[in-house]
Protein backbone atom coordinates (compact mmCIF):
# COMPACT_ATOMS: atom_id res chain seq x y z
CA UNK A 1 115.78 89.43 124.99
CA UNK A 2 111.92 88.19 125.39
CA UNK A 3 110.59 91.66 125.25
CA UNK A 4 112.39 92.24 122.17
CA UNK A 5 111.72 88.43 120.89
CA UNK A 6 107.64 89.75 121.65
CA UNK A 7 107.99 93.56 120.14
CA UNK A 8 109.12 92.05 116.88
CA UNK A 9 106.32 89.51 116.82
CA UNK A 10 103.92 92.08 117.88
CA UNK A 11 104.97 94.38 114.99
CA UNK A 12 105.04 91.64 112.47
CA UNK A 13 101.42 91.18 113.37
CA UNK A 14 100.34 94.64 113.38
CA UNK A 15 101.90 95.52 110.26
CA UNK A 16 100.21 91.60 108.51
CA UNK A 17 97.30 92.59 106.68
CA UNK A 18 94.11 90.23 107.89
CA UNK A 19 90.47 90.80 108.84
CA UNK A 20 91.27 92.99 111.78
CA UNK A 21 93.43 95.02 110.05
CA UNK A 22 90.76 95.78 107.19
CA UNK A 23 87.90 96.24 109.80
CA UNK A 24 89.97 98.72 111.77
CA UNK A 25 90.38 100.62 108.48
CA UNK A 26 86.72 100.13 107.69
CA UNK A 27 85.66 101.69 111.00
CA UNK A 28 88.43 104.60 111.63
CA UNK A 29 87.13 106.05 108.00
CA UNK A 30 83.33 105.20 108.63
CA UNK A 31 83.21 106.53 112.74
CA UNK A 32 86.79 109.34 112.63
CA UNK A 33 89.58 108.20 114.40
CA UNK A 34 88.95 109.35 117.90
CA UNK A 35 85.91 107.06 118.04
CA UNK A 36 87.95 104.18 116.19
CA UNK A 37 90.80 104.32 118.49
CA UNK A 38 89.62 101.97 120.94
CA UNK A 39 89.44 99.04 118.85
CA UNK A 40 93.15 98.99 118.73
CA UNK A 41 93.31 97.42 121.88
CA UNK A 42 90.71 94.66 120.96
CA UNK A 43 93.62 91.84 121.50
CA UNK A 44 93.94 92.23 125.13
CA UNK A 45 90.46 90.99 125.00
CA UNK A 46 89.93 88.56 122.41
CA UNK A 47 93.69 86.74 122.97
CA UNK A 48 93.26 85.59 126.63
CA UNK A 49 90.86 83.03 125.87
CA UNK A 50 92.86 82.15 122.52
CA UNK A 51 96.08 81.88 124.52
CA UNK A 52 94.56 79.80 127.52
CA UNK A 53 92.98 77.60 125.04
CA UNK A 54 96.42 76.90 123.14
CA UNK A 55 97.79 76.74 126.39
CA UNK A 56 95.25 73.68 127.33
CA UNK A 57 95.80 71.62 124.74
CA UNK A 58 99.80 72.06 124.59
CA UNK A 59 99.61 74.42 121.47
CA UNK A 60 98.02 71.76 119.44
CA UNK A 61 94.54 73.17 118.42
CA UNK A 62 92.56 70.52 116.22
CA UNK A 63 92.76 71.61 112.38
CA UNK A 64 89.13 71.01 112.46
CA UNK A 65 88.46 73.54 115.34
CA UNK A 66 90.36 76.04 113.01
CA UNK A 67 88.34 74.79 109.91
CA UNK A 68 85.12 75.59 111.92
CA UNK A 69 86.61 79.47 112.61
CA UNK A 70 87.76 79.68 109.20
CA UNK A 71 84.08 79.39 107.62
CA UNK A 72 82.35 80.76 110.62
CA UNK A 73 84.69 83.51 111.19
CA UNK A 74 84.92 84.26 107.13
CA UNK A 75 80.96 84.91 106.75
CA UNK A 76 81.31 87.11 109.55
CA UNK A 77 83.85 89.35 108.34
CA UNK A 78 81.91 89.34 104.80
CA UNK A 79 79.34 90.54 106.24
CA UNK A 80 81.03 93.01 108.07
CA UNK A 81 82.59 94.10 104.98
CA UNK A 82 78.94 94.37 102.97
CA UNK A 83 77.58 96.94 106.20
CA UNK A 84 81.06 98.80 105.38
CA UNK A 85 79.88 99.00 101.21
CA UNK A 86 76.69 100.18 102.01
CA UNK A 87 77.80 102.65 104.98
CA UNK A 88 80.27 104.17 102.02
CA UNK A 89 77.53 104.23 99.47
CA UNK A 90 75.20 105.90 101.92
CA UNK A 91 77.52 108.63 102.42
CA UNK A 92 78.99 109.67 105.93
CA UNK A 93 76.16 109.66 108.84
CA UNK A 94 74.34 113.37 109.43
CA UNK A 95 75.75 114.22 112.91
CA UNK A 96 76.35 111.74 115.29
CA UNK A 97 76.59 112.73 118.87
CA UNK A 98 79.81 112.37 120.20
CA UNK A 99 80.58 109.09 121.53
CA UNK A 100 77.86 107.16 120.19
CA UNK A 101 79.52 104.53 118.44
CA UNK A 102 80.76 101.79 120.40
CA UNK A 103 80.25 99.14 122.70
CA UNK A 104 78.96 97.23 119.47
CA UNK A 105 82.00 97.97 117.44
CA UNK A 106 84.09 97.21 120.41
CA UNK A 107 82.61 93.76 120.01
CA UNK A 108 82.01 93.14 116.85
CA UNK A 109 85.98 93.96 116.61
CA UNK A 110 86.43 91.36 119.55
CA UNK A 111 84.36 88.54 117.62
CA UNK A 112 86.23 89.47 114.32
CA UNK A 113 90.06 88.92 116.15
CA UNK A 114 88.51 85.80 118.06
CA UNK A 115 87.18 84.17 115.04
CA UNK A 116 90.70 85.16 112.89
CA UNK A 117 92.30 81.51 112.52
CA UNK A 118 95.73 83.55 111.98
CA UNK A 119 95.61 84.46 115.82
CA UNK A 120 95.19 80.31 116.87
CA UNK A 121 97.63 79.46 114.13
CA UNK A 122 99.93 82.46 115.68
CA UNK A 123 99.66 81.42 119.40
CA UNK A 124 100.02 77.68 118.67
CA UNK A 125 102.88 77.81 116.80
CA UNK A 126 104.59 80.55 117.62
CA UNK A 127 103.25 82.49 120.80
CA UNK A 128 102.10 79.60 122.71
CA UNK A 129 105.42 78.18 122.85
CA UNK A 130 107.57 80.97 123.66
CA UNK A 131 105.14 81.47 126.20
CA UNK A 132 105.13 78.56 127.78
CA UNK A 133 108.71 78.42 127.63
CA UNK A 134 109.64 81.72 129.21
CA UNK A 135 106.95 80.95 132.11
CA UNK A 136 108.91 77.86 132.85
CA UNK A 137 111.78 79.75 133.55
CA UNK A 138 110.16 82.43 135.79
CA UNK A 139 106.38 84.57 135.50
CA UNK A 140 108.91 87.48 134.94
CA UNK A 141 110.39 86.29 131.52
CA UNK A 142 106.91 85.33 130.33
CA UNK A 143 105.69 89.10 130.90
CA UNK A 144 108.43 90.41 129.30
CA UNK A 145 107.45 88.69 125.99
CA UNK A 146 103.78 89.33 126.55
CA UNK A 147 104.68 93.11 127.31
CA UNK A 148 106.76 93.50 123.94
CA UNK A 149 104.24 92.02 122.24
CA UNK A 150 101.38 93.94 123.29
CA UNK A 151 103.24 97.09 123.07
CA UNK A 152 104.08 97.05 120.09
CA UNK A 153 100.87 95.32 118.23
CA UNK A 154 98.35 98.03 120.21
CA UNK A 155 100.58 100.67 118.90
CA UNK A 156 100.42 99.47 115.57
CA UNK A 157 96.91 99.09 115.54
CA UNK A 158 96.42 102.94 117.01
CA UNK A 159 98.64 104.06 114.11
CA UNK A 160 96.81 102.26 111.85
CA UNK A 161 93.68 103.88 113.12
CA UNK A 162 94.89 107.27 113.45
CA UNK A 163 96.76 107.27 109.94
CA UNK A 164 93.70 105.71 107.77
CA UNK A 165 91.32 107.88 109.93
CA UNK A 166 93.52 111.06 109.78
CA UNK A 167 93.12 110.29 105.29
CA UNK A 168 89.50 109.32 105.54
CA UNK A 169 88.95 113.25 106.82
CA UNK A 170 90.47 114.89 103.65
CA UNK A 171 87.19 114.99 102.41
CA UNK A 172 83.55 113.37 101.36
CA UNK A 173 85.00 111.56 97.86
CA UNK A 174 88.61 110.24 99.98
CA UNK A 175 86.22 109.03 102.57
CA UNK A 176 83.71 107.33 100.58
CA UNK A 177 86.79 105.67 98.43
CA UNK A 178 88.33 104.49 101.47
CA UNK A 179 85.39 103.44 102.77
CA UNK A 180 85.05 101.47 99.65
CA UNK A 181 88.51 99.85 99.67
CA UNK A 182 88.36 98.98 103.38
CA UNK A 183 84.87 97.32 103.24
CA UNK A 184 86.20 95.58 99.83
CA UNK A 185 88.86 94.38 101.65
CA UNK A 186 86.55 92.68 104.79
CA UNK A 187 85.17 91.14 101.61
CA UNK A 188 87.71 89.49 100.30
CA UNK A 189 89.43 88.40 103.37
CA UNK A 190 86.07 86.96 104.40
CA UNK A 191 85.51 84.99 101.30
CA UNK A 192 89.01 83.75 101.49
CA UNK A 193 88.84 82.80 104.59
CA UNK A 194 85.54 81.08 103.71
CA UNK A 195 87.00 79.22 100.83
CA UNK A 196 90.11 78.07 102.68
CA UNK A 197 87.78 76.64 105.56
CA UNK A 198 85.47 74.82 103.09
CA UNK A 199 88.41 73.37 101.83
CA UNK A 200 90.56 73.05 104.18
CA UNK A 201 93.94 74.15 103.27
């Protein structure tokens, strides 16, 4: 029952479009989707520290602290999404040796998911509790949910990668409009999330 409480919350939150989402897309057309791949499993680093910080304060994270990750976050995925513009513009990259890209993606990806208020928001309210439920009743229950979950949002986020990648290779034009449309995208979720911080909605 927990594993399939946590696969349907981990599809849900594959399949929500957010920053993550949009820089996945930005980097699977930009880098192929061999070398974009790996990003998919940027959760199982950037949630720990989410979830043991929900976890510490009893799921109740300070709507200031999420204010503060809002604008911060928000700038960063803006700019993100201006490098993804440009990249497009520029035109794909003259040979890149195999398996350059990456430890900075990696972590740029990390910061981006770390900095998303909708994963706080998510673990407070939703996957914090369930959590922290299911480990009351035994460690087993509680990595039942967790494996659902991660099973199920890690392949989303490969088939994400794969898919956008696999229509980013049709050719120079489909590339450079994806390109376009994914770093558009980092844009405007970076100046929403901007605008909902400064205001705090």
């Amino acid at each position: 029952m927990l594993f399939a409480q946590g696969a349907t919350l981990g599809f849900g939150a594959a399949a929500q479009p957010g920053p993550f989402q949009a820089y996945l897309l930005a980097q699977a057309v930009r880098n192929g989707p061999l070398r974009a791949l790996p990003l998919a499993a940027v959760p199982l680093v950037s949630d720990p520290p989410v979830i043991a910080v929900v976890l510490a304060l009893l799921a109740q994270v300070p709507a200031g602290f999420l204010r503060v990750l809002q604008v911060g976050g928000g700038a960063f995925v803006a700019f993100l999404g201006g490098t993804a513009i440009r990249a497009a513009l520029r035109g794909p990259p003259a040979a890149q040796a195999p398996g350059r890209e990456p430890p900075r993606g990696f972590w740029r990806a990390t910061l981006v998911n770390l900095t998303n208020p909708n994963a706080w928001i998510f673990w407070s309210l939703v996957g914090g509790p369930i959590l922290a439920e299911a480990w009351r009743g035994a460690p087993s229950r509680a990595l039942a949910f967790l494996s659902g979950f991660y099973l199920l949002l890690l392949g989303g986020n490969a088939a994400i990668v794969l898919g956008f990648g696999a229509a980013g290779r049709l050719g120079p034009r489909a590339a450079r409009t994806l390109g376009l449309l994914s770093g558009a995208a980092l844009l405007a979720f970076g100046f929403w999330q901007v605008g909902r911080g400064l205001s705090g909605a």
